[in-house]
Protein backbone atom coordinates (compact mmCIF):
# COMPACT_ATOMS: atom_id res chain seq x y z
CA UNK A 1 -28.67 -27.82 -39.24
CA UNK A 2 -29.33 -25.17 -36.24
CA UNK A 3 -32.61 -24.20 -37.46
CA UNK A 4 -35.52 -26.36 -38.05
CA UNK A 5 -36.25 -27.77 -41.40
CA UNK A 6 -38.82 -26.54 -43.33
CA UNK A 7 -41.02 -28.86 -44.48
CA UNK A 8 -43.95 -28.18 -46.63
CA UNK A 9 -47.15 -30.33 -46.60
CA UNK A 10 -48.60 -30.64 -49.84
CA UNK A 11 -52.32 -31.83 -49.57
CA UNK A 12 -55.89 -31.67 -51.08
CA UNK A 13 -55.06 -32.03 -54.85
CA UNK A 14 -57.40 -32.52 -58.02
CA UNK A 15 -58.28 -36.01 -57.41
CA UNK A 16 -61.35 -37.89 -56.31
CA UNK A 17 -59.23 -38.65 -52.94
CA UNK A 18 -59.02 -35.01 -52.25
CA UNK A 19 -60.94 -35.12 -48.85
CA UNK A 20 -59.29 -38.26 -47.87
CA UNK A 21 -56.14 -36.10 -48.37
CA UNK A 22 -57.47 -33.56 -46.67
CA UNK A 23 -57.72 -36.07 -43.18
CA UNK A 24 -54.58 -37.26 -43.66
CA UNK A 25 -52.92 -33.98 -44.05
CA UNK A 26 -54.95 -33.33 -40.98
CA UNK A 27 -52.91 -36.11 -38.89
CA UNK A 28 -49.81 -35.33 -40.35
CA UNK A 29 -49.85 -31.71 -38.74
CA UNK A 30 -51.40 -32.87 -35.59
CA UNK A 31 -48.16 -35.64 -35.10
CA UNK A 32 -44.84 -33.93 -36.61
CA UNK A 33 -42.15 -33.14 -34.21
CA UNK A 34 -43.12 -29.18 -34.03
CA UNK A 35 -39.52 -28.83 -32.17
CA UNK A 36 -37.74 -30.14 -35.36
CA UNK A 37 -39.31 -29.06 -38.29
CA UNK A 38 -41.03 -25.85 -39.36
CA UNK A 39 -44.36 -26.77 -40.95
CA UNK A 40 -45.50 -24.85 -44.33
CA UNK A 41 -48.98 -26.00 -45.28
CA UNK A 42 -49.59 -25.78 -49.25
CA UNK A 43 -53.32 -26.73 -49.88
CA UNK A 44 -54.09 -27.82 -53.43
CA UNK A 45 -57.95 -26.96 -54.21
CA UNK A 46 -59.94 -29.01 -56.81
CA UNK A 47 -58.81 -26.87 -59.74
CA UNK A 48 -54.82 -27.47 -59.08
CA UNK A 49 -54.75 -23.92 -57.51
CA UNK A 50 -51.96 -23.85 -54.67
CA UNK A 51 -53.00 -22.06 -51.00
CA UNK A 52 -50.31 -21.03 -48.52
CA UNK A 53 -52.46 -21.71 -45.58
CA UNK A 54 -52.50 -20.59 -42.25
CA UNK A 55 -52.17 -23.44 -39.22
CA UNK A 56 -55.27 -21.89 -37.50
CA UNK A 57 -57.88 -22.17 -40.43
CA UNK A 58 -56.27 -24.58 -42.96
CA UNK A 59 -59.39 -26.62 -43.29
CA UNK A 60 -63.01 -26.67 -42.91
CA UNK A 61 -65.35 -28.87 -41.13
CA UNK A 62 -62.19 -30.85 -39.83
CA UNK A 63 -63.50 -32.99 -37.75
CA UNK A 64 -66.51 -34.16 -39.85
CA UNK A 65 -65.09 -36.50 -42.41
CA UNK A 66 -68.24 -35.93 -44.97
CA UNK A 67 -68.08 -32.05 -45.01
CA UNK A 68 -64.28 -31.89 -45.05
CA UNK A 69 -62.92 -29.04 -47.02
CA UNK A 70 -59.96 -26.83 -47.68
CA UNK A 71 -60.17 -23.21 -46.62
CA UNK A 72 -59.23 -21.29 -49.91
CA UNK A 73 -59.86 -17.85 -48.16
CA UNK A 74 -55.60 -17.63 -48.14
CA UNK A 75 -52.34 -16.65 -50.05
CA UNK A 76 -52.53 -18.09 -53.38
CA UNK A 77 -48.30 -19.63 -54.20
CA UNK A 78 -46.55 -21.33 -56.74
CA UNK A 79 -43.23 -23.49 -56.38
CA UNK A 80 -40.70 -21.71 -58.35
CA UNK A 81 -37.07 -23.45 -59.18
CA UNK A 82 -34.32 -20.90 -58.26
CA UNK A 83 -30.54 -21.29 -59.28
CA UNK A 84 -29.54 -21.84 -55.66
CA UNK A 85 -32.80 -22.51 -53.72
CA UNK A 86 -36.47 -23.90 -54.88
CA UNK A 87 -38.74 -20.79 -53.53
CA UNK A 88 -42.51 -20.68 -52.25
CA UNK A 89 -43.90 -17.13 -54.50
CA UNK A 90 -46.85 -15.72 -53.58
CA UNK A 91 -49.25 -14.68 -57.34
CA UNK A 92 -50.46 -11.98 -55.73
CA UNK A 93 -47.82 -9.55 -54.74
CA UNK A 94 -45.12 -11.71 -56.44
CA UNK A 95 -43.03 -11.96 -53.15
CA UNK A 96 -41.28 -14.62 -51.34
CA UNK A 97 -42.62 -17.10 -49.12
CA UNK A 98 -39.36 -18.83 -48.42
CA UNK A 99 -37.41 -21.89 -49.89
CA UNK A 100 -38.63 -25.31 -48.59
CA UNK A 101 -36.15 -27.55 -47.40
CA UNK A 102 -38.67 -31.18 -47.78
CA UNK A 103 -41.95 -31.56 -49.27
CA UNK A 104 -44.22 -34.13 -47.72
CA UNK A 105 -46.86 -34.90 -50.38
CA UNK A 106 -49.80 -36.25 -48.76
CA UNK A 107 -51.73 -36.38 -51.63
CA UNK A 108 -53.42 -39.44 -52.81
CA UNK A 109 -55.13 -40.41 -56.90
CA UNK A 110 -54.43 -38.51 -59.74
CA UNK A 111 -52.51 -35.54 -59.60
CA UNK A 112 -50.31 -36.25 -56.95
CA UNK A 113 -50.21 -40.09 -56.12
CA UNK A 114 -49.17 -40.96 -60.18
CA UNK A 115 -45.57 -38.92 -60.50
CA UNK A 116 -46.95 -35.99 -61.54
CA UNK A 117 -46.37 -34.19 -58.71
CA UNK A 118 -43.04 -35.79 -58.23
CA UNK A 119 -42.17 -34.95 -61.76
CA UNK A 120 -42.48 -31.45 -60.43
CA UNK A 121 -40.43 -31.35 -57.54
CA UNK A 122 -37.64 -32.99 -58.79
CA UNK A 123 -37.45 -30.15 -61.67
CA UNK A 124 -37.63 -28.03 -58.92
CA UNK A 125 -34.52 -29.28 -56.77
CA UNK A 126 -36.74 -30.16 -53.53
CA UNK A 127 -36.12 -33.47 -51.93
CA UNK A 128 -40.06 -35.06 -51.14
CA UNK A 129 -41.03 -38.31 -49.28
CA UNK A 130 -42.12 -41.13 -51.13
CA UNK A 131 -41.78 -43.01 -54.31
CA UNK A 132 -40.08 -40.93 -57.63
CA UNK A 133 -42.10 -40.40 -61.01
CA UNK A 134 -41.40 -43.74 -62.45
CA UNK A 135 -42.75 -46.17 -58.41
CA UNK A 136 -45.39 -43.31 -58.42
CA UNK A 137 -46.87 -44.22 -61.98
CA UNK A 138 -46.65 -47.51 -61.89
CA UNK A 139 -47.98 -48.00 -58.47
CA UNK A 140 -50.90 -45.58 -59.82
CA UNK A 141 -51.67 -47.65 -62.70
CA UNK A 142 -53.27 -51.15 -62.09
CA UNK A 143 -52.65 -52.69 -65.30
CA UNK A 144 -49.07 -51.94 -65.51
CA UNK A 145 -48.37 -52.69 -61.70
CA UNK A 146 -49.95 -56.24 -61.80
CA UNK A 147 -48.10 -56.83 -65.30
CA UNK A 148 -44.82 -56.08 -63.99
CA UNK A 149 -45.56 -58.03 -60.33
CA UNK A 150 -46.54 -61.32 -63.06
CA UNK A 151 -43.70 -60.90 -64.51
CA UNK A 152 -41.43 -60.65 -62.10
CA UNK A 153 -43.28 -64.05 -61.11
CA UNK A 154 -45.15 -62.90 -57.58
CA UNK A 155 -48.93 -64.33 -57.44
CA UNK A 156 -51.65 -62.18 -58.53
CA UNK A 157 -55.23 -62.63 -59.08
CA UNK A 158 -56.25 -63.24 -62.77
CA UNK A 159 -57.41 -59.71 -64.39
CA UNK A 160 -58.76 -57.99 -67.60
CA UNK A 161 -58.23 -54.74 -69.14
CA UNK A 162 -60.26 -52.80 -71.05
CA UNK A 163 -59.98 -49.60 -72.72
CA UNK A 164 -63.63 -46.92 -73.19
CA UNK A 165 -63.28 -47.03 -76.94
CA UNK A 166 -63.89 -50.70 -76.41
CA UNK A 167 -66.96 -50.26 -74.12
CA UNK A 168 -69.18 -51.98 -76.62
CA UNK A 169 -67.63 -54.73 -76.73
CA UNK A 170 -66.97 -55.91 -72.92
CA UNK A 171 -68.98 -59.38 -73.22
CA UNK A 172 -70.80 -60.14 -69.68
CA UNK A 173 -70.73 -63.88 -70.80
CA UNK A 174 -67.25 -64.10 -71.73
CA UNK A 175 -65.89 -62.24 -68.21
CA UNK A 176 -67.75 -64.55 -66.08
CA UNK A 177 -66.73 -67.96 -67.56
CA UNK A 178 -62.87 -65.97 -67.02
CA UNK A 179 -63.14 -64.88 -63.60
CA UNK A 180 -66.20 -66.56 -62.14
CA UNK A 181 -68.41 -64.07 -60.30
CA UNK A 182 -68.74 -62.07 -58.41
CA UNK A 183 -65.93 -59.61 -60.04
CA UNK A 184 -64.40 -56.47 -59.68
CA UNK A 185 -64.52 -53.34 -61.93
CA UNK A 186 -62.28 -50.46 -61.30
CA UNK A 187 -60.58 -47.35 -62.79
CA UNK A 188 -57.10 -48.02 -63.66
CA UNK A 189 -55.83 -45.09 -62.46
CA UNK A 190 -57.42 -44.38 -59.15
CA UNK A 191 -57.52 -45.37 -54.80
CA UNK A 192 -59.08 -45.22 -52.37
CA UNK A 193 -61.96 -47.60 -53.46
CA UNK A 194 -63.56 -44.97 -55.74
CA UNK A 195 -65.24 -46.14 -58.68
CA UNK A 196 -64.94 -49.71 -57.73
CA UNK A 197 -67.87 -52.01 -58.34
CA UNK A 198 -68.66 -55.56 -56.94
CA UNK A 199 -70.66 -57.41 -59.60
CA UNK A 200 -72.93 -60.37 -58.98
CA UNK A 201 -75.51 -60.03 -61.81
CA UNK A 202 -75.61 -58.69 -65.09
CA UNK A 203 -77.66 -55.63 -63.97
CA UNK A 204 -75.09 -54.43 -61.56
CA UNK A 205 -72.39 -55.04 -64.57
CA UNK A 206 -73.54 -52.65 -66.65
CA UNK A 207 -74.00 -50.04 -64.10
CA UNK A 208 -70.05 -50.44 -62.54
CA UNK A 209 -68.81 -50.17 -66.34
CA UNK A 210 -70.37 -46.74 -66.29
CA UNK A 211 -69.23 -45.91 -63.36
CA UNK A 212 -65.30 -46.76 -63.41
CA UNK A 213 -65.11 -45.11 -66.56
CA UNK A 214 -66.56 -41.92 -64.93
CA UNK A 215 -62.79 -41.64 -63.73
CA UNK A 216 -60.64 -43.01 -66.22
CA UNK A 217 -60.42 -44.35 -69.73
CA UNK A 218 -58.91 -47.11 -68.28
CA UNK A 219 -60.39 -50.28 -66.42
CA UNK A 220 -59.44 -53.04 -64.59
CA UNK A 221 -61.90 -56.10 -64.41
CA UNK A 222 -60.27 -58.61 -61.87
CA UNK A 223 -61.31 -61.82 -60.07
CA UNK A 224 -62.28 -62.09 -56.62
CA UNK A 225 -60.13 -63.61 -54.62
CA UNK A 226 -61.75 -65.16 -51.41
CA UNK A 227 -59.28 -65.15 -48.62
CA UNK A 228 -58.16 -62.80 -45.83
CA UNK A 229 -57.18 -59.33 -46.51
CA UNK A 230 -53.63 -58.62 -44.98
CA UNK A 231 -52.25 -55.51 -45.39
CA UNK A 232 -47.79 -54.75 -44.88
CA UNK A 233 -46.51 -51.50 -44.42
CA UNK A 234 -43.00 -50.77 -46.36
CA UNK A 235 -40.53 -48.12 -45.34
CA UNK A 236 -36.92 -47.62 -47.05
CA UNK A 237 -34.74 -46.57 -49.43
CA UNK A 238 -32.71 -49.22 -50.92
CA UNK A 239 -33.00 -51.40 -48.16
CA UNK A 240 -36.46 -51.28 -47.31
CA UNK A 241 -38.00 -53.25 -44.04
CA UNK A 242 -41.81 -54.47 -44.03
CA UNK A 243 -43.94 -54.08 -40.92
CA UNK A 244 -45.97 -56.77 -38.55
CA UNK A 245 -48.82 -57.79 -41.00
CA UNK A 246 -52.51 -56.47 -40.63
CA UNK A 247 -55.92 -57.18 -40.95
CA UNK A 248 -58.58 -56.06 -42.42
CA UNK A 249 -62.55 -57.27 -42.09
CA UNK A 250 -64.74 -55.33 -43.49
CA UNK A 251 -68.49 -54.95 -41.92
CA UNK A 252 -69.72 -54.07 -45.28
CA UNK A 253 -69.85 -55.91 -47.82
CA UNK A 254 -66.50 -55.29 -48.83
CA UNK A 255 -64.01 -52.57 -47.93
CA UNK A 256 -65.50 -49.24 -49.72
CA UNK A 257 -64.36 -45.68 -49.56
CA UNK A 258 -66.97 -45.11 -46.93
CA UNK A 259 -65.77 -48.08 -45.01
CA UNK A 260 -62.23 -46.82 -45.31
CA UNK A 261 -62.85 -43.37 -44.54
CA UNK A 262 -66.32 -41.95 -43.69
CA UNK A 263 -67.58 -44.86 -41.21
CA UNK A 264 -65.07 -45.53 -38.54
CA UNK A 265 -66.84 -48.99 -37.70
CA UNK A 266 -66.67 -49.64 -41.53
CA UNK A 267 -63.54 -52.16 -41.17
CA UNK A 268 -62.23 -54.11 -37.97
CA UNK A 269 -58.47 -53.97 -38.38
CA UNK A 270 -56.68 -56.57 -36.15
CA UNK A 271 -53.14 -55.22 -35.89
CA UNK A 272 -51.12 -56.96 -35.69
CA UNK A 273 -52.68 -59.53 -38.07
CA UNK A 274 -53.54 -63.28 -35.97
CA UNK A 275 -51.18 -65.53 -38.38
CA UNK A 276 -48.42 -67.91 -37.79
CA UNK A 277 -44.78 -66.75 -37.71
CA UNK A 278 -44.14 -68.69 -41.15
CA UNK A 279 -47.02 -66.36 -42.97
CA UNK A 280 -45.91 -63.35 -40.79
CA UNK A 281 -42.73 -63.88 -42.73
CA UNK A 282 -44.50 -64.60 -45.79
CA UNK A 283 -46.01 -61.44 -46.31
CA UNK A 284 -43.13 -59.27 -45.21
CA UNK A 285 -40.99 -60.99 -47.79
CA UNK A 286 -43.70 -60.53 -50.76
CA UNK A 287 -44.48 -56.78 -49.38
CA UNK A 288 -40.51 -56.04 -49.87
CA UNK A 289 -40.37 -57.97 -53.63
CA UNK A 290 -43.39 -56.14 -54.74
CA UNK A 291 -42.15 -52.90 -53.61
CA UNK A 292 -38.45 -53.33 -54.96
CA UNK A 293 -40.18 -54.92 -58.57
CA UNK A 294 -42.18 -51.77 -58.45
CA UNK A 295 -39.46 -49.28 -58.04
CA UNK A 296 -40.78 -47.67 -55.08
CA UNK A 297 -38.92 -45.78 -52.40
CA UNK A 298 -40.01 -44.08 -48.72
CA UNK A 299 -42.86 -45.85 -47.76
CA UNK A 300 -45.86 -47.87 -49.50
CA UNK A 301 -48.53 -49.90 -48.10
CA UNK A 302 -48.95 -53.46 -49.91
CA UNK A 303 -52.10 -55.48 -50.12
CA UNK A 304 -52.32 -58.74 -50.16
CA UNK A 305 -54.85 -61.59 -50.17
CA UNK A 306 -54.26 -64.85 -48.36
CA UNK A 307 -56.34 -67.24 -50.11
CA UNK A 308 -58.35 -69.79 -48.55
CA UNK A 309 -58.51 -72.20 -50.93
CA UNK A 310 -54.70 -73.27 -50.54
CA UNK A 311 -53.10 -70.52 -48.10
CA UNK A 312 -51.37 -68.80 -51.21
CA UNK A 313 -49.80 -65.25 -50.13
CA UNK A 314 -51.39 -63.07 -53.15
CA UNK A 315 -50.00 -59.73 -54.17
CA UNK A 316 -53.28 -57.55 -54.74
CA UNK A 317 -52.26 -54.11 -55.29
CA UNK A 318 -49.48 -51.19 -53.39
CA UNK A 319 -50.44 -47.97 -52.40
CA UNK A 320 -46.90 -45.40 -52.41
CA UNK A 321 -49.17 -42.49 -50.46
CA UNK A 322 -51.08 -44.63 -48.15
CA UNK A 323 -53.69 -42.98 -46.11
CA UNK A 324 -52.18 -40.82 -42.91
CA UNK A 325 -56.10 -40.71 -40.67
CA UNK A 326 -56.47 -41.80 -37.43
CA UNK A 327 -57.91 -45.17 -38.77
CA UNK A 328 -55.27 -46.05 -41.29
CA UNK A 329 -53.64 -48.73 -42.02
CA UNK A 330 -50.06 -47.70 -42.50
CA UNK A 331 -49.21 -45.48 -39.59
CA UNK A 332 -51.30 -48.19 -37.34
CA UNK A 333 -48.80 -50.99 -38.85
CA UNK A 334 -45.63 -49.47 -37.85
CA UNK A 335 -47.02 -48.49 -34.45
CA UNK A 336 -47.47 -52.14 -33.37
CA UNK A 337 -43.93 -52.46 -35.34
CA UNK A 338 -42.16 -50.37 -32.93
CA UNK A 339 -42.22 -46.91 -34.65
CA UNK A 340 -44.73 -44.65 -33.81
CA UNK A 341 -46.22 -41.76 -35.41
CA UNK A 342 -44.05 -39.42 -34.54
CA UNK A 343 -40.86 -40.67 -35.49
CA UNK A 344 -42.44 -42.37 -38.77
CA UNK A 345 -42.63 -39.06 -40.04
CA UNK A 346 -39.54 -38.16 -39.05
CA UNK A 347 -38.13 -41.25 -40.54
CA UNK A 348 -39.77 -40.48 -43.62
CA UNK A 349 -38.72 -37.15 -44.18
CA UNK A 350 -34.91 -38.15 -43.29
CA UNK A 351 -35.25 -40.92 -46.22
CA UNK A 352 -36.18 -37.99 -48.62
CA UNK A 353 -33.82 -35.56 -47.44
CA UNK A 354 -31.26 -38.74 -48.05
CA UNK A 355 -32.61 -39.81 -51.23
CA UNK A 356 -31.74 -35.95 -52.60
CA UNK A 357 -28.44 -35.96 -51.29
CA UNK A 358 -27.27 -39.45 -53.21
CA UNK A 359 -29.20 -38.42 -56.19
CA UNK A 360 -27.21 -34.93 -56.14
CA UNK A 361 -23.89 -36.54 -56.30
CA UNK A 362 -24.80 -37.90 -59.56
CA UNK A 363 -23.30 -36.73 -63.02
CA UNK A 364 -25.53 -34.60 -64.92
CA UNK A 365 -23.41 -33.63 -68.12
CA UNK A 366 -20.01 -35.58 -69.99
CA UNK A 367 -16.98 -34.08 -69.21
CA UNK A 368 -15.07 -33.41 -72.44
């Protein structure tokens, strides 16, 4: 291909993660090879309205994580499939904006992290990075991710589910002669660390119920695990690779969404991670079997607890659009791996271009 590509950067979205999107979107357009690819940059605003924005003014307050915001003063587009080409339209004068030739979805939560989004793109003929609609839902979805890593027999920590029609009924007592405390309560569908509680008493039960049901009718109520928190990055197609190992300490009490995002001495990440070549090994191996068991594909970021109790490498949970900012975890990974920034990107866009063109040379109707 003589020209660039055109790759459009789909970011913001109707999620509680929309700022965090936002920053990573931000890093994203500040790295990609500007030589190679011709950048499009689709903002999503909090009501699912698409922006064609300009490179100049996409965003707001961009350099102050806490007043982050999209700049909605632009074109207002929609993705429409064509026979030949998907096409960017713009609602207002109905005219072209040009076909895209990649979509990088740097979108993270609901409405973009869970296969909706990817539901979308594939009905309109554009390859994307990153996992397809079934990894994307079930790496959203906390119950059925840590079902299918039990079954596929990788360690987890001991959980609870509960649905808000059964909100009455969620017995203090009962949880903490299950899981011990402290505990944690979380949406089911959600990242990012929003909505997630750390209980110690009864008092502060009560409130985190509330408050992860704020987000979904869904919750998780899981153990916690005391160990080290070691974090693998995952990049492939069918023959994925894992990263060096990271990680994370958090200097709060735990790691939070402000620690992950808003204060940038929340966390000290040691990258790579201080372990011995067997665990090194260890944690690459269960980072790959999670993400195959999970049906993932591009890239994902898998957490993982190594317990102190007997050294056990524990499969927490796997992120399939990890965060992009400056002081994230995935891009820092691969960096220290050998690939940096630059040519992650690139990588990760040539897997989804890839990923199209195998998928296209499948059968879509019986020849009679």
């Amino acid at each position: 291909m003589d020209r660039k590509i055109r790759v459009g950067i789909l970011f913001g979205g109707k999620s509680a993660e929309h700022e965090v999107s936002l920053q990573s979107a931000k890093n994203v357009v500040d790295a990609i090879d500007k030589e190679k690819y011709e950048v499009v940059l689709i903002g999503i605003d909090k009501s699912g309205q698409w922006h064609l924005n300009e490179s100049s003014n996409y965003l707001l307050n961009a350099d102050n994580p806490k007043l982050i915001a999209l700049n909605k003063a632009s074109e207002k587009v929609t993705l429409v499939p064509r026979a030949e080409k998907n096409e960017l339209v713009k609602l207002t004068s109905n005219q072209s904006a040009g076909p895209l030739d990649v979509i990088f979805p740097v979108l993270h939560g609901t409405f973009g992290e869970d296969g909706t989004v990817q539901g979308f793109l594939k009905l309109a003929d554009v390859p994307f990075v990153g996992a397809g609609v079934l990894g994307s839902a079930v790496g959203m979805d906390k119950d059925v991710m840590k079902r299918l890593l039990r079954d596929a027999g990788l360690p987890i920590g001991d959980f609870l589910v509960f649905h808000k029609k059964e909100i009455e009924s969620i017995n203090f007592n009962a949880l903490v002669e299950r899981l011990g405390l402290p505990f944690f309560v979380k949406p089911a569908n959600l990242g990012s660390s929003v909505g997630i509680s750390k209980v110690k008493d009864f008092d502060q039960f009560e409130e985190a119920i509330r408050d992860a049901f704020n987000y979904d009718n869904k919750i998780l109520i899981e153990e916690y695990v005391e160990g080290r928190e070691i974090e693998c990055s995952v990049l492939g197609n069918e023959d994925p690779i894992a990263s060096l190992p990271g990680e994370v300490i958090p200097q709060h009490e735990w790691y939070s969404y402000e620690a992950k995002y808003i204060d940038e001495a929340g966390a000290k990440l040691v990258i790579p991670a201080d372990l011995p070549d067997h665990l090194i090994k260890k944690f690459q191996q269960r980072a790959v079997e999670a993400f195959k068991v999970l049906c993932c594909e591009g890239m994902a970021r898998v957490d993982c607890f190594l317990r102190k109790k007997d050294d056990e490498v524990m499969i927490h949970e796997i992120n399939t659009i990890p965060g992009f900012t400056k002081i994230s975890m995935y891009p820092k990974l691969w960096e220290v791996s050998g690939i940096p920034y630059k040519e992650l990107i690139d990588r990760l866009i040539q897997l989804a271009i890839e990923r199209h063109e195998s998928e296209k040379e499948l059968k879509t109707s019986v020849e009679l």
